[in-house]
PDB file of N, CA and C in Angstrom:
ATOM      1  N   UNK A   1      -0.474   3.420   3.618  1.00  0.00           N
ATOM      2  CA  UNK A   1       0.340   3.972   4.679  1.00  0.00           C
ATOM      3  C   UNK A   1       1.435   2.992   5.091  1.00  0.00           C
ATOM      4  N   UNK A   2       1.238   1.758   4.712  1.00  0.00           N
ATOM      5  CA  UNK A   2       2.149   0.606   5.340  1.00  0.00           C
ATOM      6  C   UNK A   2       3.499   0.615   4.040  1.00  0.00           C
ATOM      7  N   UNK A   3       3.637   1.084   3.223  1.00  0.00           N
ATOM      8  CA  UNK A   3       4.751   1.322   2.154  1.00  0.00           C
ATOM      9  C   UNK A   3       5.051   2.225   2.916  1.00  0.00           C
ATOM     10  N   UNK A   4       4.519   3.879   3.056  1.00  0.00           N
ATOM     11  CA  UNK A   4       5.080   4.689   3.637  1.00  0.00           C
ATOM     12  C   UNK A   4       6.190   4.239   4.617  1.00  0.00           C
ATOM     13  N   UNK A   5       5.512   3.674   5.466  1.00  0.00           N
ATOM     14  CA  UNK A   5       6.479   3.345   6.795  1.00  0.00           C
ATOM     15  C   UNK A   5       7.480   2.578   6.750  1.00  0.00           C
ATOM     16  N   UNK A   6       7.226   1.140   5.649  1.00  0.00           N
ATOM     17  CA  UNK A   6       8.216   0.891   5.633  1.00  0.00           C
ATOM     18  C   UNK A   6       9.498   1.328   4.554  1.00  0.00           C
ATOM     19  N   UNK A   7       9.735   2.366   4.168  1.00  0.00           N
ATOM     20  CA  UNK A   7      10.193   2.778   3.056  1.00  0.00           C
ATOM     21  C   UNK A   7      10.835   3.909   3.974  1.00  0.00           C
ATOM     22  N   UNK A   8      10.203   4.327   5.336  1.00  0.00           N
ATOM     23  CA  UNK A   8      11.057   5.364   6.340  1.00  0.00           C
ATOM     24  C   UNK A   8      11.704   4.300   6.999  1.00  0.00           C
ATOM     25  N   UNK A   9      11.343   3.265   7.910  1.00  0.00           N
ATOM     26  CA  UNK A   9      12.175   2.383   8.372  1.00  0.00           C
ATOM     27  C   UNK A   9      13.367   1.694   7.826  1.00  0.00           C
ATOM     28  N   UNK A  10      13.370   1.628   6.663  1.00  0.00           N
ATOM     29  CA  UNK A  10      14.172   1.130   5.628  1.00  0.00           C
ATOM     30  C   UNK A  10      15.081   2.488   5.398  1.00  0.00           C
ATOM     31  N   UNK A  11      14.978   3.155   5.404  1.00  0.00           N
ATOM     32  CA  UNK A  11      15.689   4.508   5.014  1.00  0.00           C
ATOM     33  C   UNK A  11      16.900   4.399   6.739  1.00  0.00           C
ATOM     34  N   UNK A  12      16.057   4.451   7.658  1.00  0.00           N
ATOM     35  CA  UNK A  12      16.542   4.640   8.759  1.00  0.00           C
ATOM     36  C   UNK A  12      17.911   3.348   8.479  1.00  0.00           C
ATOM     37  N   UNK A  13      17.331   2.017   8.825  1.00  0.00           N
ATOM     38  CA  UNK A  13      18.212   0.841   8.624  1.00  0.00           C
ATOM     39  C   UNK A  13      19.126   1.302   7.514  1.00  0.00           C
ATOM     40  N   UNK A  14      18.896   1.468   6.425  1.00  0.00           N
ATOM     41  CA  UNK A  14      19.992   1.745   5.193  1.00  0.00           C
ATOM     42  C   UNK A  14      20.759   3.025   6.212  1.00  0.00           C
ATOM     43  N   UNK A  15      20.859   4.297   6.179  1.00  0.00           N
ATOM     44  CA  UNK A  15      21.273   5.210   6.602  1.00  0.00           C
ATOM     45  C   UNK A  15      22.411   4.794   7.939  1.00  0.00           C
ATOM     46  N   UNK A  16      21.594   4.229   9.009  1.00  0.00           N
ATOM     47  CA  UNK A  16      22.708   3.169   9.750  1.00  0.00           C
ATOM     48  C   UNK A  16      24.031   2.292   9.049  1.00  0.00           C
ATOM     49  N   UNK A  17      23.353   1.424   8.114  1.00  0.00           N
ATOM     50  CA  UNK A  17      24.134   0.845   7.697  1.00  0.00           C
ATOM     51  C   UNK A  17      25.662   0.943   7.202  1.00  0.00           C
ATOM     52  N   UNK A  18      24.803   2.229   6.535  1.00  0.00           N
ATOM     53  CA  UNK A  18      25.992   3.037   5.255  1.00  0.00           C
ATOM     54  C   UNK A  18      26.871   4.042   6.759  1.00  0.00           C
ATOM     55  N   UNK A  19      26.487   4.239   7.677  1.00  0.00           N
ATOM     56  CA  UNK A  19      26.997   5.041   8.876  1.00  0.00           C
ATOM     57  C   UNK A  19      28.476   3.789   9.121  1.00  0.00           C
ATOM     58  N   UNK A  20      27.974   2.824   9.509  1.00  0.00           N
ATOM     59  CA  UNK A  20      28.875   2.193  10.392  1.00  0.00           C
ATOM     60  C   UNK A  20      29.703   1.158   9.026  1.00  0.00           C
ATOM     61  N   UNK A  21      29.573   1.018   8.224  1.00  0.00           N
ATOM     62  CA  UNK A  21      30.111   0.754   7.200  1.00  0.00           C
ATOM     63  C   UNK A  21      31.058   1.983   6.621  1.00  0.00           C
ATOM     64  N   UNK A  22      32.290   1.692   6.729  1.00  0.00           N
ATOM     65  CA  UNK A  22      33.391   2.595   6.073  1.00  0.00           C
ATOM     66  C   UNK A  22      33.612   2.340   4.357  1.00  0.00           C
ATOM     67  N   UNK A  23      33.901   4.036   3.940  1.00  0.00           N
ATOM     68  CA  UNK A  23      34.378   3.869   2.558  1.00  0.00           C
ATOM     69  C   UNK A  23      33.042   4.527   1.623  1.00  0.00           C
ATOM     70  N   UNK A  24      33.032   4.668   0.511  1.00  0.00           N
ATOM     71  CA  UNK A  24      32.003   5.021  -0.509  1.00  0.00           C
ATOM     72  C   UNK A  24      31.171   3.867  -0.939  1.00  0.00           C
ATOM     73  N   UNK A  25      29.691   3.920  -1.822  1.00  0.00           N
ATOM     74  CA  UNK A  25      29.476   3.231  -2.559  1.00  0.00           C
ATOM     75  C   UNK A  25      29.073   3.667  -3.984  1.00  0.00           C
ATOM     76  N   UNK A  26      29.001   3.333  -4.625  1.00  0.00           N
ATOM     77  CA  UNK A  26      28.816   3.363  -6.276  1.00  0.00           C
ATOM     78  C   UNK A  26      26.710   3.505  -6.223  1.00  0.00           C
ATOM     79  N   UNK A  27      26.372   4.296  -5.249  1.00  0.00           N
ATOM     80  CA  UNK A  27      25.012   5.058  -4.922  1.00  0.00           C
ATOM     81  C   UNK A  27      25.000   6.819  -5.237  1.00  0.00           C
ATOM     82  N   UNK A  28      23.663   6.613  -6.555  1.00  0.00           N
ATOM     83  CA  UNK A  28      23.296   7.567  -6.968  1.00  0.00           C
ATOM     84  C   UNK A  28      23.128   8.526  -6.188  1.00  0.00           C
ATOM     85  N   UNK A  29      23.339  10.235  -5.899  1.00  0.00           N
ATOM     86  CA  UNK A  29      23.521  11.372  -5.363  1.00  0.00           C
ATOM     87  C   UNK A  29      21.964  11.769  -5.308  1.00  0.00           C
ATOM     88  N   UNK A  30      21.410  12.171  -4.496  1.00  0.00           N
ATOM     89  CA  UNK A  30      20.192  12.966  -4.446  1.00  0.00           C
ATOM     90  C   UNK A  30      19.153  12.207  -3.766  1.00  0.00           C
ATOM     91  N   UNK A  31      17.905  12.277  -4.420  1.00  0.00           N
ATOM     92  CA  UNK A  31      16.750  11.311  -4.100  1.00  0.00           C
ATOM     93  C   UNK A  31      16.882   9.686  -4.456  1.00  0.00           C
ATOM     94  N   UNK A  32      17.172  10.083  -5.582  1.00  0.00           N
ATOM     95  CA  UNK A  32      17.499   8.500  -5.982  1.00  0.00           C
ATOM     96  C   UNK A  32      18.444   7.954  -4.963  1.00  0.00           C
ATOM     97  N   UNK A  33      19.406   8.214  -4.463  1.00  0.00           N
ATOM     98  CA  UNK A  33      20.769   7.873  -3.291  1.00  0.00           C
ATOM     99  C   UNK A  33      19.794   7.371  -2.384  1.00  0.00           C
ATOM    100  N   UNK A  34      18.965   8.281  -2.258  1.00  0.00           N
ATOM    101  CA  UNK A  34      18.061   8.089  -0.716  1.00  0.00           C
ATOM    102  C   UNK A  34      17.235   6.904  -0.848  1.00  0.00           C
ATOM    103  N   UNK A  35      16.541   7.030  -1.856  1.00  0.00           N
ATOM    104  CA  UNK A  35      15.428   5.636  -2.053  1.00  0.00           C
ATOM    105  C   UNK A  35      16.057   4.417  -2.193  1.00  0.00           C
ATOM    106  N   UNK A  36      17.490   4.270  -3.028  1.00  0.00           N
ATOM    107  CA  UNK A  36      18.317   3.077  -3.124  1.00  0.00           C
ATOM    108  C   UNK A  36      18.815   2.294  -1.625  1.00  0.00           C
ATOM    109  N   UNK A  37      19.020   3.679  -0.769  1.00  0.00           N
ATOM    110  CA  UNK A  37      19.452   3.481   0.669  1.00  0.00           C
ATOM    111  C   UNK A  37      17.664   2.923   1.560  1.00  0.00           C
ATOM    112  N   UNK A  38      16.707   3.331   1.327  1.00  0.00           N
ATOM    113  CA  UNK A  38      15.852   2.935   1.775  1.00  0.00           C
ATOM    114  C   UNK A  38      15.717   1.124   1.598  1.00  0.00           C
ATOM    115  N   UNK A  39      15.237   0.997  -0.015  1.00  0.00           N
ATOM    116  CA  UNK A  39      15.200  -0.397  -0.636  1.00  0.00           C
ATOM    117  C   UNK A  39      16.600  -1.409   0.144  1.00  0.00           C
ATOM    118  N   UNK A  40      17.623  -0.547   0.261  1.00  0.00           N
ATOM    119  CA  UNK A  40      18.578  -1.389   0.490  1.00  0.00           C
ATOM    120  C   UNK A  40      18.419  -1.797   2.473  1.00  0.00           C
ATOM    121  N   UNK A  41      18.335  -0.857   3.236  1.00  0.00           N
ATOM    122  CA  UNK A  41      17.514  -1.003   4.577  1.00  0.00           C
ATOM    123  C   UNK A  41      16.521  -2.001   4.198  1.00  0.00           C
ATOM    124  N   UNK A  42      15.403  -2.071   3.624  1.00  0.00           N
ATOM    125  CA  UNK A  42      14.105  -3.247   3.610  1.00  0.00           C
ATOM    126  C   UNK A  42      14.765  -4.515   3.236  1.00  0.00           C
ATOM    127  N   UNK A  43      15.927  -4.290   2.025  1.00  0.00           N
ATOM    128  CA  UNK A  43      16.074  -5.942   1.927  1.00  0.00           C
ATOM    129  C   UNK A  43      17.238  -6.340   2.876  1.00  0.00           C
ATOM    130  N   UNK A  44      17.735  -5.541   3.739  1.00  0.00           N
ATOM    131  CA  UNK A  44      18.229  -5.586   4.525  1.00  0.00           C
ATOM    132  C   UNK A  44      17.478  -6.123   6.501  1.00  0.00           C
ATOM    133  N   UNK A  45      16.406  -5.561   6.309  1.00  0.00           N
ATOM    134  CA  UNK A  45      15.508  -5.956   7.198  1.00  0.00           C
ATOM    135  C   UNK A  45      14.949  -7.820   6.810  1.00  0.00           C
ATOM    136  N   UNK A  46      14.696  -8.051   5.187  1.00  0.00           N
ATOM    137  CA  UNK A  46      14.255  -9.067   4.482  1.00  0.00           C
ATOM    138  C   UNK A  46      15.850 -10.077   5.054  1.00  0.00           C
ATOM    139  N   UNK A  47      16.811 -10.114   5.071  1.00  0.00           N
ATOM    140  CA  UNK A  47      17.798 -10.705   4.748  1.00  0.00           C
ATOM    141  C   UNK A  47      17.909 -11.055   6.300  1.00  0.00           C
ATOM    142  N   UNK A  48      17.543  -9.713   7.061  1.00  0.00           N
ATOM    143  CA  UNK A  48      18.293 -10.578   8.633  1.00  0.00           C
ATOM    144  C   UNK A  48      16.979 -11.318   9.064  1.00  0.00           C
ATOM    145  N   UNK A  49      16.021 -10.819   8.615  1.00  0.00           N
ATOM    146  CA  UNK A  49      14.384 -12.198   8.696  1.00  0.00           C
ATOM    147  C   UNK A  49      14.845 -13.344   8.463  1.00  0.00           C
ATOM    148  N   UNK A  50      15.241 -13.521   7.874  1.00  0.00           N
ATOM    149  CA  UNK A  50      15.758 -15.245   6.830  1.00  0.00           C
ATOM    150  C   UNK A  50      16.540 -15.952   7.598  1.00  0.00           C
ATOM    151  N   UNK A  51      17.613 -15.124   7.889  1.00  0.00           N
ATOM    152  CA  UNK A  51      18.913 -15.442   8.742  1.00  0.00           C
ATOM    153  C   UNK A  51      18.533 -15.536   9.994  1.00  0.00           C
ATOM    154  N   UNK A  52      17.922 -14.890  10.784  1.00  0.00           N
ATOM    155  CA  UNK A  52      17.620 -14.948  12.293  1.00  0.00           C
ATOM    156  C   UNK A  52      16.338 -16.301  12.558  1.00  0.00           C
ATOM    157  N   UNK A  53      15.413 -16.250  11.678  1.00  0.00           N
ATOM    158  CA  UNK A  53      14.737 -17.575  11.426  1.00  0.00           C
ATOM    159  C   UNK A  53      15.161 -18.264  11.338  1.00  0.00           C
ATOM    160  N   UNK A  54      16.257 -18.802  10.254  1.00  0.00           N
ATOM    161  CA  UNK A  54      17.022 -20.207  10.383  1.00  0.00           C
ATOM    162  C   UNK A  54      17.542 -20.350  11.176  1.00  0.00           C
ATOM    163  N   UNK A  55      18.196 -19.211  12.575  1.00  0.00           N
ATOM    164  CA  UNK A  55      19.481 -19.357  13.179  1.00  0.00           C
ATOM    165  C   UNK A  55      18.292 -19.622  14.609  1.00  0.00           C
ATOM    166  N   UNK A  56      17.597 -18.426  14.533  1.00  0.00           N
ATOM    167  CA  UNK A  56      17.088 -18.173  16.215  1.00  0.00           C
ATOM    168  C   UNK A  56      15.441 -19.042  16.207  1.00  0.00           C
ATOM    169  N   UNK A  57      14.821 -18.270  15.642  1.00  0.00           N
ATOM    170  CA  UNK A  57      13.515 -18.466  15.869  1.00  0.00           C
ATOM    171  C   UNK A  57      13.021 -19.368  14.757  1.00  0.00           C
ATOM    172  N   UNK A  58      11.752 -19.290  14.632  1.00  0.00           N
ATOM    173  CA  UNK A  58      11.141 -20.161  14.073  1.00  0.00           C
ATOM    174  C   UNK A  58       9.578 -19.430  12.747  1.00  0.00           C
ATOM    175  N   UNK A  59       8.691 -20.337  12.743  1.00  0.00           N
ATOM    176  CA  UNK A  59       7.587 -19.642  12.137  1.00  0.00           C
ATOM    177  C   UNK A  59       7.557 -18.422  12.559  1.00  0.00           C
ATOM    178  N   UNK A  60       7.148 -17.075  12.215  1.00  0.00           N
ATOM    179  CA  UNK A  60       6.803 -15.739  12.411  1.00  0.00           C
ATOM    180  C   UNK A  60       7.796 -15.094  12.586  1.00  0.00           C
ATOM    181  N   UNK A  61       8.925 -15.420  12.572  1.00  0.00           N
ATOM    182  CA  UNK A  61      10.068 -14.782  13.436  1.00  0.00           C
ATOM    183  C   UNK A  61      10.129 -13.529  12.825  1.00  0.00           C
ATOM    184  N   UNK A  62      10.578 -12.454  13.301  1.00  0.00           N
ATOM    185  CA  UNK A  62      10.963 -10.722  12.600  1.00  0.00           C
ATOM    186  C   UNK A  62      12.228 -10.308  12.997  1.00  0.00           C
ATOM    187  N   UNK A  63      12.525 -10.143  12.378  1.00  0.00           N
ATOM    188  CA  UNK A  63      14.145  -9.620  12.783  1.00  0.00           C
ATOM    189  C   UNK A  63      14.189  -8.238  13.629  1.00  0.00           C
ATOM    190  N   UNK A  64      14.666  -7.961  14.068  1.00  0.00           N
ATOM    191  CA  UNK A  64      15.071  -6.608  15.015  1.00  0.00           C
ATOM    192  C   UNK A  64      16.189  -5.933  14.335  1.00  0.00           C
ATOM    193  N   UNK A  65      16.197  -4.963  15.001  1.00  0.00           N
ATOM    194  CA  UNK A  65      17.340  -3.861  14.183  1.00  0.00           C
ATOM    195  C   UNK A  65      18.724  -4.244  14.329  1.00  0.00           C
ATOM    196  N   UNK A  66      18.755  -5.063  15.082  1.00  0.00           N
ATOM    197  CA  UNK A  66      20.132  -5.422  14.802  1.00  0.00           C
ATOM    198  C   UNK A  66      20.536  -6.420  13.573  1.00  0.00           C
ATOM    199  N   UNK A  67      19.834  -7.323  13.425  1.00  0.00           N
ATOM    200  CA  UNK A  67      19.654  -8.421  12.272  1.00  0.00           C
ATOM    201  C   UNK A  67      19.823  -7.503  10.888  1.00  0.00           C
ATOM    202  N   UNK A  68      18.759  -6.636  11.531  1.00  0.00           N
ATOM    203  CA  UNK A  68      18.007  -5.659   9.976  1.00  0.00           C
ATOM    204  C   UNK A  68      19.511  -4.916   9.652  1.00  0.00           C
ATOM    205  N   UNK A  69      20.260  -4.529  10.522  1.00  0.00           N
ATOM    206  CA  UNK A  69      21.242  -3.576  10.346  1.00  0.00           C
ATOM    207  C   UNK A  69      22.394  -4.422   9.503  1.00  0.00           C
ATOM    208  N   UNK A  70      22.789  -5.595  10.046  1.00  0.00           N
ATOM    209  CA  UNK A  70      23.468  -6.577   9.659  1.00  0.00           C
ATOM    210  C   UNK A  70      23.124  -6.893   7.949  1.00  0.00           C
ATOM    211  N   UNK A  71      21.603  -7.119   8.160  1.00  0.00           N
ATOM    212  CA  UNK A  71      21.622  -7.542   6.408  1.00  0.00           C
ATOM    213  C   UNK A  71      21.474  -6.754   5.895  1.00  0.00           C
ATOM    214  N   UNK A  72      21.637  -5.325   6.191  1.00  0.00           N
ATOM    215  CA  UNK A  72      21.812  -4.241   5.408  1.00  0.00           C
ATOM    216  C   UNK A  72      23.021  -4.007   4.896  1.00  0.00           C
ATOM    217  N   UNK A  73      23.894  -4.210   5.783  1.00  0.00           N
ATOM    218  CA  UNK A  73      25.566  -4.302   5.745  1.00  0.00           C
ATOM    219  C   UNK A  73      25.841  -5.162   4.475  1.00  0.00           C
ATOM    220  N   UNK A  74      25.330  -6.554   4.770  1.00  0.00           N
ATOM    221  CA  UNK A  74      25.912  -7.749   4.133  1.00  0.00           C
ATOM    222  C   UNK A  74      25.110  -6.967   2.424  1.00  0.00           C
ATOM    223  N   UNK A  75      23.934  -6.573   2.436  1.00  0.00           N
ATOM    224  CA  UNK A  75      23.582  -6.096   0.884  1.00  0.00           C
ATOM    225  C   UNK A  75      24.708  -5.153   0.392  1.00  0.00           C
ATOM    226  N   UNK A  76      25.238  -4.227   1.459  1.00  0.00           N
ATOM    227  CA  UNK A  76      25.908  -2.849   0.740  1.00  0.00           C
ATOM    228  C   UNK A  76      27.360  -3.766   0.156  1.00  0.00           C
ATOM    229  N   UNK A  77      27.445  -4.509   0.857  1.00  0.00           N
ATOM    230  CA  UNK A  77      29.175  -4.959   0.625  1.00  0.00           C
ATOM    231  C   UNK A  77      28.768  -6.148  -0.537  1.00  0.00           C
ATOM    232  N   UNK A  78      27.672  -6.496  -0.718  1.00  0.00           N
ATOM    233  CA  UNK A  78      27.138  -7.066  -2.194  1.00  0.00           C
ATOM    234  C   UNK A  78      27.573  -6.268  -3.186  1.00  0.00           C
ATOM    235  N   UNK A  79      26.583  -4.845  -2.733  1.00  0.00           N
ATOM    236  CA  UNK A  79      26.754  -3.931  -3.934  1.00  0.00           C
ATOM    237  C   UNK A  79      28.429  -3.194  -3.910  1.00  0.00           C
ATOM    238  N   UNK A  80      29.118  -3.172  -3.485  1.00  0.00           N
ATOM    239  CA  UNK A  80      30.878  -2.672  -3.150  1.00  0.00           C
ATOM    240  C   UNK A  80      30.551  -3.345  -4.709  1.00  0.00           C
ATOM    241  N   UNK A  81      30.983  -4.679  -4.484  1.00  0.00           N
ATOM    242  CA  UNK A  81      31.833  -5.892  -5.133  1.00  0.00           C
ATOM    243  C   UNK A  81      30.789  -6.136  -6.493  1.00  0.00           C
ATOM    244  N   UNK A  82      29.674  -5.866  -6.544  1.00  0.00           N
ATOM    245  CA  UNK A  82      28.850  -6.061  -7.966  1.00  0.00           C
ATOM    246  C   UNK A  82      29.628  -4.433  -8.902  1.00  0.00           C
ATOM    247  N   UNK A  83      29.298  -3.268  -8.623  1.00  0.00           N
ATOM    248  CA  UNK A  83      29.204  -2.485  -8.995  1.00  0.00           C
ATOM    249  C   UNK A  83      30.628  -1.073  -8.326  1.00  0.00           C
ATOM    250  N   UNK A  84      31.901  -1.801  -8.016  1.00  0.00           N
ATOM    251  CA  UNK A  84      32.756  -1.556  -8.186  1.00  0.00           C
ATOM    252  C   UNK A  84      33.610  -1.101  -9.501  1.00  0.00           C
ATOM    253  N   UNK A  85      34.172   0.519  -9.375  1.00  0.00           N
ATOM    254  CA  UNK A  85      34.597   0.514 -10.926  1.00  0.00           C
ATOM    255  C   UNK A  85      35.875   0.100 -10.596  1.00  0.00           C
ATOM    256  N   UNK A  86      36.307  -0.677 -12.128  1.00  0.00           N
ATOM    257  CA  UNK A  86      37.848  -0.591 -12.291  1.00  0.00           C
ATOM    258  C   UNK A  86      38.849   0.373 -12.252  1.00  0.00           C
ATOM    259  N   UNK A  87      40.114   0.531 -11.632  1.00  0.00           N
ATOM    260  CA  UNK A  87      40.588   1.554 -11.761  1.00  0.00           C
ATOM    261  C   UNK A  87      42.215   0.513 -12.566  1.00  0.00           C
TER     262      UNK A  87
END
């Protein structure tokens, strides 16, 4: 049940992300779109953990949705610039 949830929380965070982030990304249409947007929310949740630990807190620290939202951002604009086509 603990994948479940976090794989909806992650959906939520990705879905934000891609909201307040302008422009397209080079993300598959359908289910697959959705699960990529999930994974990308979790390592997005993973990324503002890291960052808010080194910056704020300490042992245990968890990031909050704002962190989480942030390193969701900073992954999508990874993926812009990895998987950008040439025109």
């Amino acid at each position: 049940m603990t994948i479940i949830w976090q794989l909806i929380v992650g959906l939520i965070i990705g879905a934000i992300a891609r909201l307040l982030l302008p422009g397209r990304e080079a993300i598959a249409e359908g289910a697959l779109g959705w699960l990529i947007t999930a994974l990308i929310g979790m390592g997005g949740a993973f990324l503002g953990t890291l960052v808010g630990s080194a910056l704020w807190g300490g042992e245990g620290y968890t990031a909050g949705w704002i962190m989480s939202i942030l390193g969701a951002i900073l992954l999508l604009l990874l993926a812009r610039v990895l998987f950008a086509k040439k025109s």
